[in-house]
PDB file of N, CA and C in Angstrom:
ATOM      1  N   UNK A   1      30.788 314.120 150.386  1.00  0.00           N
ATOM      2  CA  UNK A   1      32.121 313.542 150.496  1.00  0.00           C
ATOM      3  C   UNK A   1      32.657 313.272 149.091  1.00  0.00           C
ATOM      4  N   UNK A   2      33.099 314.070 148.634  1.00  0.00           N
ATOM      5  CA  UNK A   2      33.552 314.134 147.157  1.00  0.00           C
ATOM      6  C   UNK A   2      34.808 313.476 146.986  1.00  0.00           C
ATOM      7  N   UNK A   3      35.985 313.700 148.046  1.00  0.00           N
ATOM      8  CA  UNK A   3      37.305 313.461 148.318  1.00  0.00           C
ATOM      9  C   UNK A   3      37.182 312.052 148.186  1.00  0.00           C
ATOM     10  N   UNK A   4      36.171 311.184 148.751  1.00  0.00           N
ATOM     11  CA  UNK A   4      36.899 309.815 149.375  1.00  0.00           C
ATOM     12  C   UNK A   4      36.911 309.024 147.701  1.00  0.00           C
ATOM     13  N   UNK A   5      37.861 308.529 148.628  1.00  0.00           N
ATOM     14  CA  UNK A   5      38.808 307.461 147.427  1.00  0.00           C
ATOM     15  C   UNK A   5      38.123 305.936 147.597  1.00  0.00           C
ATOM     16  N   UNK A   6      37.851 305.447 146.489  1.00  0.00           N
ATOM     17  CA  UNK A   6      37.270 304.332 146.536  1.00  0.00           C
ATOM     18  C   UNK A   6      37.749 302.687 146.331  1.00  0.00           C
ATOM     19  N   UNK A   7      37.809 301.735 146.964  1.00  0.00           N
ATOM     20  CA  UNK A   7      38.434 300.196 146.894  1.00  0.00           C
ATOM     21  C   UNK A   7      39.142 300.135 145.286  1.00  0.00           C
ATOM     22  N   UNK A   8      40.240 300.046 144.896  1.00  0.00           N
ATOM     23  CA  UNK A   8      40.617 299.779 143.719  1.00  0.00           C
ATOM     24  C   UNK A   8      41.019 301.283 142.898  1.00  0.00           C
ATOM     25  N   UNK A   9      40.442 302.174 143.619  1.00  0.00           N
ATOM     26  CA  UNK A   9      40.764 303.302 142.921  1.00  0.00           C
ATOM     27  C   UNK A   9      42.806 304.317 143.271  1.00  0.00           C
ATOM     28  N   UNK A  10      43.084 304.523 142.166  1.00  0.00           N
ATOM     29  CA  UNK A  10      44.712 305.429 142.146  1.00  0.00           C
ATOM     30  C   UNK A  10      44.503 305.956 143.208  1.00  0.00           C
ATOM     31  N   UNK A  11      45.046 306.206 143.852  1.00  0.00           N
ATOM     32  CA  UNK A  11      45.496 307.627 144.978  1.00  0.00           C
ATOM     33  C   UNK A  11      46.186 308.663 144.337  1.00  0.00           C
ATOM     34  N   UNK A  12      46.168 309.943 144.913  1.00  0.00           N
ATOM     35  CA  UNK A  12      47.273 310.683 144.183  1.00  0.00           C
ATOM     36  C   UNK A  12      48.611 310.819 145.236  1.00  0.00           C
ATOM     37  N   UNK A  13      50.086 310.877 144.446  1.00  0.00           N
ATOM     38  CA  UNK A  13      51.050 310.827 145.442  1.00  0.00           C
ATOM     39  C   UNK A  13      51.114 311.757 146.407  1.00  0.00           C
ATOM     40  N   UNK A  14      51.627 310.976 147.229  1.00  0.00           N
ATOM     41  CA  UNK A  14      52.018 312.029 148.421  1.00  0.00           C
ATOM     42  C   UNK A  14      53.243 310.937 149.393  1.00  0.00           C
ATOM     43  N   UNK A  15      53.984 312.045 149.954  1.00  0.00           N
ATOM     44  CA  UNK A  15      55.212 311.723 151.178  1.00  0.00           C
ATOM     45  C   UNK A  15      54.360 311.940 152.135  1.00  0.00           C
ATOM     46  N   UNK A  16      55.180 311.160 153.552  1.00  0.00           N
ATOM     47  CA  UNK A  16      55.009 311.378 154.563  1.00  0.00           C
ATOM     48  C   UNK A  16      56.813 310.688 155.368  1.00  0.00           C
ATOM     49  N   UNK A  17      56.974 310.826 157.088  1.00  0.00           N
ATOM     50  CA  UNK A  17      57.493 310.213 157.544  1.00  0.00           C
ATOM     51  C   UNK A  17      57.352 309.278 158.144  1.00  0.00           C
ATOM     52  N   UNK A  18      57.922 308.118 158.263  1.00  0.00           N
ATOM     53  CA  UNK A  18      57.402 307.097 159.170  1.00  0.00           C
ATOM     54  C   UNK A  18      58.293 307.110 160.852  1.00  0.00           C
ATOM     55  N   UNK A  19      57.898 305.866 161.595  1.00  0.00           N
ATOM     56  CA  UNK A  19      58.328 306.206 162.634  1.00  0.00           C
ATOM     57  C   UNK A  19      59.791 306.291 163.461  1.00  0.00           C
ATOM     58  N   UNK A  20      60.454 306.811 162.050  1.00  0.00           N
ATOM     59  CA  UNK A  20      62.416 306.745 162.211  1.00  0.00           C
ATOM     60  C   UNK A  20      62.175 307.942 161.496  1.00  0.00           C
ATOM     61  N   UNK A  21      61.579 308.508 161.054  1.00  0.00           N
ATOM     62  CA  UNK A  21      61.725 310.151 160.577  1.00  0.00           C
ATOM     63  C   UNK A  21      61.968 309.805 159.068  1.00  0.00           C
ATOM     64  N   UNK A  22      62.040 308.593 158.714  1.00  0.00           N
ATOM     65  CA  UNK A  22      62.989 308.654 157.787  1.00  0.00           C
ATOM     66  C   UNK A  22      61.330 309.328 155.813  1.00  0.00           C
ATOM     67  N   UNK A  23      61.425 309.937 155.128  1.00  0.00           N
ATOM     68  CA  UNK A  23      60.084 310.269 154.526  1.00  0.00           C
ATOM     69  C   UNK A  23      59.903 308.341 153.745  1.00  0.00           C
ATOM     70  N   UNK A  24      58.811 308.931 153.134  1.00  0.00           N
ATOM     71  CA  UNK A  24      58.569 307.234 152.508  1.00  0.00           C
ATOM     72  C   UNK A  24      57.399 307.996 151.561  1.00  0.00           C
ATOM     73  N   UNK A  25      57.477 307.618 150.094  1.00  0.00           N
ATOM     74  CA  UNK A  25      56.906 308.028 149.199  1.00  0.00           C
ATOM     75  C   UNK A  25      55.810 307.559 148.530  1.00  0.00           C
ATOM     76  N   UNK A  26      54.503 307.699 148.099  1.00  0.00           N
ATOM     77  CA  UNK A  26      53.657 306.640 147.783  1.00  0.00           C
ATOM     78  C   UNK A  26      53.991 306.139 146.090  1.00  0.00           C
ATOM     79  N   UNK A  27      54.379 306.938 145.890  1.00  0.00           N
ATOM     80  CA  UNK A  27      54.988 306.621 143.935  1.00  0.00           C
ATOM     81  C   UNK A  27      56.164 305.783 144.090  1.00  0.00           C
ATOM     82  N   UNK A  28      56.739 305.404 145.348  1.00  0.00           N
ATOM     83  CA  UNK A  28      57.605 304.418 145.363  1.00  0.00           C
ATOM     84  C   UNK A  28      57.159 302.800 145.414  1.00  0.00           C
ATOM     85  N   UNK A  29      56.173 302.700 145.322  1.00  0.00           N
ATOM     86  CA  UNK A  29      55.315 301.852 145.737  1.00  0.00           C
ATOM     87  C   UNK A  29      54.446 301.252 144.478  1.00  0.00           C
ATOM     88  N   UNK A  30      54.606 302.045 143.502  1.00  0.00           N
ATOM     89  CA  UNK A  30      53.764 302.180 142.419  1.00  0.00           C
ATOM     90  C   UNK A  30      54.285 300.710 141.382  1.00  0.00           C
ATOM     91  N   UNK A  31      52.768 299.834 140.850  1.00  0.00           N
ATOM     92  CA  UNK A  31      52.674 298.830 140.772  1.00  0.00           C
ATOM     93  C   UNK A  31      52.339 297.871 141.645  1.00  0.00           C
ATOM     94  N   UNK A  32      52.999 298.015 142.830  1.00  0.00           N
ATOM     95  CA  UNK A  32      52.207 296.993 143.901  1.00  0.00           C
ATOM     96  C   UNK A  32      51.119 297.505 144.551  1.00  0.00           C
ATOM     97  N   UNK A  33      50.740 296.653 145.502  1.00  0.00           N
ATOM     98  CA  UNK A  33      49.404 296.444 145.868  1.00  0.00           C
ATOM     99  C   UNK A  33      49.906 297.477 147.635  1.00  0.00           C
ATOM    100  N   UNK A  34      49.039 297.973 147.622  1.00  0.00           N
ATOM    101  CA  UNK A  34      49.315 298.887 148.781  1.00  0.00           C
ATOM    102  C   UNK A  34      47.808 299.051 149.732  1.00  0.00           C
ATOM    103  N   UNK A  35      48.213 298.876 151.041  1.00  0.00           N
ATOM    104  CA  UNK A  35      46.924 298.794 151.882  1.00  0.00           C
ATOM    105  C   UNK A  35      47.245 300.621 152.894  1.00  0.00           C
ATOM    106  N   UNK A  36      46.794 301.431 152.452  1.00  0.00           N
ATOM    107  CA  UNK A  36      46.762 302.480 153.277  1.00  0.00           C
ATOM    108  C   UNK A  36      45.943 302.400 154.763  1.00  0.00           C
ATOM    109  N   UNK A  37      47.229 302.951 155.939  1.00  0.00           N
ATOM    110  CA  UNK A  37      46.192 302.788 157.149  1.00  0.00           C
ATOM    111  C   UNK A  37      46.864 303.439 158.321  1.00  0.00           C
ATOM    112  N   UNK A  38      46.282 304.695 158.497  1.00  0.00           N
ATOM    113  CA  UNK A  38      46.605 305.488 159.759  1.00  0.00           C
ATOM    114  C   UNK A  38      46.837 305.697 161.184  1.00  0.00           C
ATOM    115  N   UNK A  39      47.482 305.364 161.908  1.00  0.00           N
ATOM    116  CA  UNK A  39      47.033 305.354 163.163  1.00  0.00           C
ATOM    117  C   UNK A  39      48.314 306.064 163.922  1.00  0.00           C
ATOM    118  N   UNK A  40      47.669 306.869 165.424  1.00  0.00           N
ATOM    119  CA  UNK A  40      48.408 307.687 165.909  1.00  0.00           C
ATOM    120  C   UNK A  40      49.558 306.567 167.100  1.00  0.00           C
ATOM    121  N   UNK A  41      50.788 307.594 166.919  1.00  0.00           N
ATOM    122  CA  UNK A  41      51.194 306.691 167.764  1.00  0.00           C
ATOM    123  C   UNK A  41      51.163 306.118 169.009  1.00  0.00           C
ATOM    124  N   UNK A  42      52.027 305.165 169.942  1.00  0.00           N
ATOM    125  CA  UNK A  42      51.518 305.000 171.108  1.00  0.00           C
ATOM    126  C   UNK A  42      51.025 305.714 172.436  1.00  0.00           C
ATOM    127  N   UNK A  43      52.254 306.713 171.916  1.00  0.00           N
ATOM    128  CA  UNK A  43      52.375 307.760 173.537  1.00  0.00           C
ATOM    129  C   UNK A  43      51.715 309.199 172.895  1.00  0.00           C
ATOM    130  N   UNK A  44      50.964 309.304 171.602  1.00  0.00           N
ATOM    131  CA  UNK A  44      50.441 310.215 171.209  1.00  0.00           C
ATOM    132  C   UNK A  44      48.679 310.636 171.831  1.00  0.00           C
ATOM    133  N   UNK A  45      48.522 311.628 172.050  1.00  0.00           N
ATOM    134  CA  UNK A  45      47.207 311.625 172.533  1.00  0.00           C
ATOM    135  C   UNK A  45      46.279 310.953 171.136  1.00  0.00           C
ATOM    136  N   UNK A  46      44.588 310.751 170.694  1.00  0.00           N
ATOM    137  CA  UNK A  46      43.989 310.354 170.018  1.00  0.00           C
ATOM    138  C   UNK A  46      43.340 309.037 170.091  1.00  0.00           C
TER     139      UNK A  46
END
């Protein structure tokens, strides 16, 4: 597991959309404290 990113460690940027479509950027974010955390939505299978 070479990839995983570790407590305290940079991420590298990346977009995504949230749940209004609207994108949301992780370099927008940059300086604060950011808790990354995935989850599928309600009516989504998973």
């Amino acid at each position: 597991m070479k990839d995983v990113i570790k407590v305290g460690q940079e991420a590298m940027d990346f977009s995504l959309k949230d749940q209004n479509g609207k994108e949301v950027n992780l370099k927008d974010f940059r300086g604060k404290k950011v808790l990354l955390s995935f989850h599928p939505l309600a009516w989504t299978a998973g």
